[in-house]
C-alpha atoms as a PDB file:
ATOM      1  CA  UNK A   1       0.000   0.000   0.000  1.00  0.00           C
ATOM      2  CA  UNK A   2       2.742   2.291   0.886  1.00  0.00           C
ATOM      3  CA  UNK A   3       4.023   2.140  -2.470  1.00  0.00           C
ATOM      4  CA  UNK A   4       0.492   2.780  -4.283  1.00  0.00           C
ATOM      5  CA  UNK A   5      -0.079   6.020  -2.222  1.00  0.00           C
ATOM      6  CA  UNK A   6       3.582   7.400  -2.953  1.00  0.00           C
ATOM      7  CA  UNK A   7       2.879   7.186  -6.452  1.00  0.00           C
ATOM      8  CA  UNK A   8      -0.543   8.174  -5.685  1.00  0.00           C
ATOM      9  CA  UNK A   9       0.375  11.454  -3.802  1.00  0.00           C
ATOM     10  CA  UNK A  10       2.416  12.521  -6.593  1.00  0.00           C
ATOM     11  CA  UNK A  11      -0.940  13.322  -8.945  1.00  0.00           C
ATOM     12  CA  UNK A  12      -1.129  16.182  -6.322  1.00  0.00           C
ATOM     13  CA  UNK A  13       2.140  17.452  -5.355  1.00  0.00           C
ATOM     14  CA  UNK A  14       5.309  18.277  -6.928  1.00  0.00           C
ATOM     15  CA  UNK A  15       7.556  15.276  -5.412  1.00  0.00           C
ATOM     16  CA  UNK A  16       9.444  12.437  -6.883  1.00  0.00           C
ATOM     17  CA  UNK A  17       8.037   8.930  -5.283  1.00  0.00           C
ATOM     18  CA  UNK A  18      11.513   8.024  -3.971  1.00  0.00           C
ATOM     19  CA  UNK A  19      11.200  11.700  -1.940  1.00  0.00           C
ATOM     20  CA  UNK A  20       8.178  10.382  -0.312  1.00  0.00           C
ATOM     21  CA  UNK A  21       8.964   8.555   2.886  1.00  0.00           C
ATOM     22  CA  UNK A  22       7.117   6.913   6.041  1.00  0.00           C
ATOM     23  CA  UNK A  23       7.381  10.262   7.413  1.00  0.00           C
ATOM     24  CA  UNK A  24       6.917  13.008   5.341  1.00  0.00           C
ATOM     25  CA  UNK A  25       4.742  15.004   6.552  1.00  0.00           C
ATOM     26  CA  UNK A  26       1.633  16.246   4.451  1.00  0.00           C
ATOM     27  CA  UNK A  27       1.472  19.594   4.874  1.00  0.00           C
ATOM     28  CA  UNK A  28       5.262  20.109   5.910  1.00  0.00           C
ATOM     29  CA  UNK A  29       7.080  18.342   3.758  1.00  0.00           C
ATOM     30  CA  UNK A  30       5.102  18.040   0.585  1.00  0.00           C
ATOM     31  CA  UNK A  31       3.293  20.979   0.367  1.00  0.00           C
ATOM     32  CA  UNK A  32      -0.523  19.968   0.912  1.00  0.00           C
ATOM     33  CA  UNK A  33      -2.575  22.478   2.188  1.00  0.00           C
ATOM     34  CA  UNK A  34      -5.948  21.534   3.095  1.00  0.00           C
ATOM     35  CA  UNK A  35      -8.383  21.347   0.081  1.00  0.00           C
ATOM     36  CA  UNK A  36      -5.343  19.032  -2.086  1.00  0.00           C
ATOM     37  CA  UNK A  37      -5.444  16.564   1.279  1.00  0.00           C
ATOM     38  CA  UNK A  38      -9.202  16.517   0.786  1.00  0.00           C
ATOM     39  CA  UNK A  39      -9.067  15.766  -2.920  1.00  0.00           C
ATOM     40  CA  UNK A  40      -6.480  13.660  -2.483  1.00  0.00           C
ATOM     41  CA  UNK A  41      -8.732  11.741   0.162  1.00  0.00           C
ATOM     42  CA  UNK A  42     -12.108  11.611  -2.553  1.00  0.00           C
ATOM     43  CA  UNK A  43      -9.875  10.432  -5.274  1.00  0.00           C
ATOM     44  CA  UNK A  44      -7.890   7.954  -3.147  1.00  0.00           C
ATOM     45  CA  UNK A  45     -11.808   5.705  -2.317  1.00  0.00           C
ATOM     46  CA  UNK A  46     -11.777   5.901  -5.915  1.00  0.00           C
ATOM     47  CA  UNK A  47      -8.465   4.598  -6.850  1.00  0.00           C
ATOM     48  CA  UNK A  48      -8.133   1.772  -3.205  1.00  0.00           C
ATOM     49  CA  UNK A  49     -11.586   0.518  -3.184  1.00  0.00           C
ATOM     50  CA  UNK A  50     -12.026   2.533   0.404  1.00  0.00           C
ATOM     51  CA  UNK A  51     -14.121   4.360   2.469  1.00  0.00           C
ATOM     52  CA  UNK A  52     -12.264   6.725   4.574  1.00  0.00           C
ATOM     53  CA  UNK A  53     -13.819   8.948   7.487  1.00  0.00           C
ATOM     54  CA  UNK A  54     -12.638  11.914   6.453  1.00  0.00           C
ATOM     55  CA  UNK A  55     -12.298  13.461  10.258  1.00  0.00           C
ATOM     56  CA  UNK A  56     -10.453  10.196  11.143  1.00  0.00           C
ATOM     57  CA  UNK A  57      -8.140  10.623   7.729  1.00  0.00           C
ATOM     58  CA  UNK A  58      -7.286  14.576   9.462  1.00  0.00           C
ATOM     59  CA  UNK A  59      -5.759  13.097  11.670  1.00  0.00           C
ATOM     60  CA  UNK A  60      -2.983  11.567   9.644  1.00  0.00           C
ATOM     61  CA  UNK A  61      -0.413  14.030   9.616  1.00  0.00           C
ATOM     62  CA  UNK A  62       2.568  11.143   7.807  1.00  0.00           C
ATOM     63  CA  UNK A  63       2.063   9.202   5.086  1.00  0.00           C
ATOM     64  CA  UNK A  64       2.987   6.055   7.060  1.00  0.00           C
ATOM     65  CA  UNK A  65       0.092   7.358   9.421  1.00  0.00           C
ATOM     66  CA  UNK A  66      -2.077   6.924   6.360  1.00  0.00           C
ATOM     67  CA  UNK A  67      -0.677   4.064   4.777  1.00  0.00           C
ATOM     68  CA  UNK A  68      -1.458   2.541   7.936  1.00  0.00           C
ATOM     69  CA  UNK A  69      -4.560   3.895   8.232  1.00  0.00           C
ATOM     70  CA  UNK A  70      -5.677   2.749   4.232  1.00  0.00           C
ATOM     71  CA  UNK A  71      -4.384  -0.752   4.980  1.00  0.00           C
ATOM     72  CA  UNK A  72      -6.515  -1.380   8.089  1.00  0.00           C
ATOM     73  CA  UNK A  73     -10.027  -0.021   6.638  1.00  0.00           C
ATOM     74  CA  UNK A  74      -9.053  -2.002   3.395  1.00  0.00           C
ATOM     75  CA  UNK A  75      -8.392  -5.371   5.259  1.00  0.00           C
END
């Protein structure tokens, strides 16, 4: 999963996948600001098959957070 959402993330931000780690940060590190997370978040039950509480999703401020978070509502 963490894989598919580094490539994923880069639809929305200007970042290489192998800039992307466990712990960049969203808004931080790769430059989201709120409304891209949100898209980002729509797009992503699209593209994984998931349905993601978007309050609970806020909360993620990593990607590993998220990739974490994606792999246990998918399971």
């Amino acid at each position: 999963m963490f894989e598919n959402l580094k490539n994923f993330i880069c639809n929305y931000v200007e970042a290489a996948p192998e800039e992307i780690t466990e712990t960049s940060r969203f808004s931080e590190d790769l430059g989201f600001n709120s409304y891209d997370f949100v898209s980002m978040l729509g797009d992503a039950e699209d593209e994984f098959g998931i349905e993601i509480d978007q309050e609970e999703a806020a909360r993620k401020k990593t990607v590993g957070e998220l990739t974490a978070y994606f792999e246990e509502i998918s399971a």
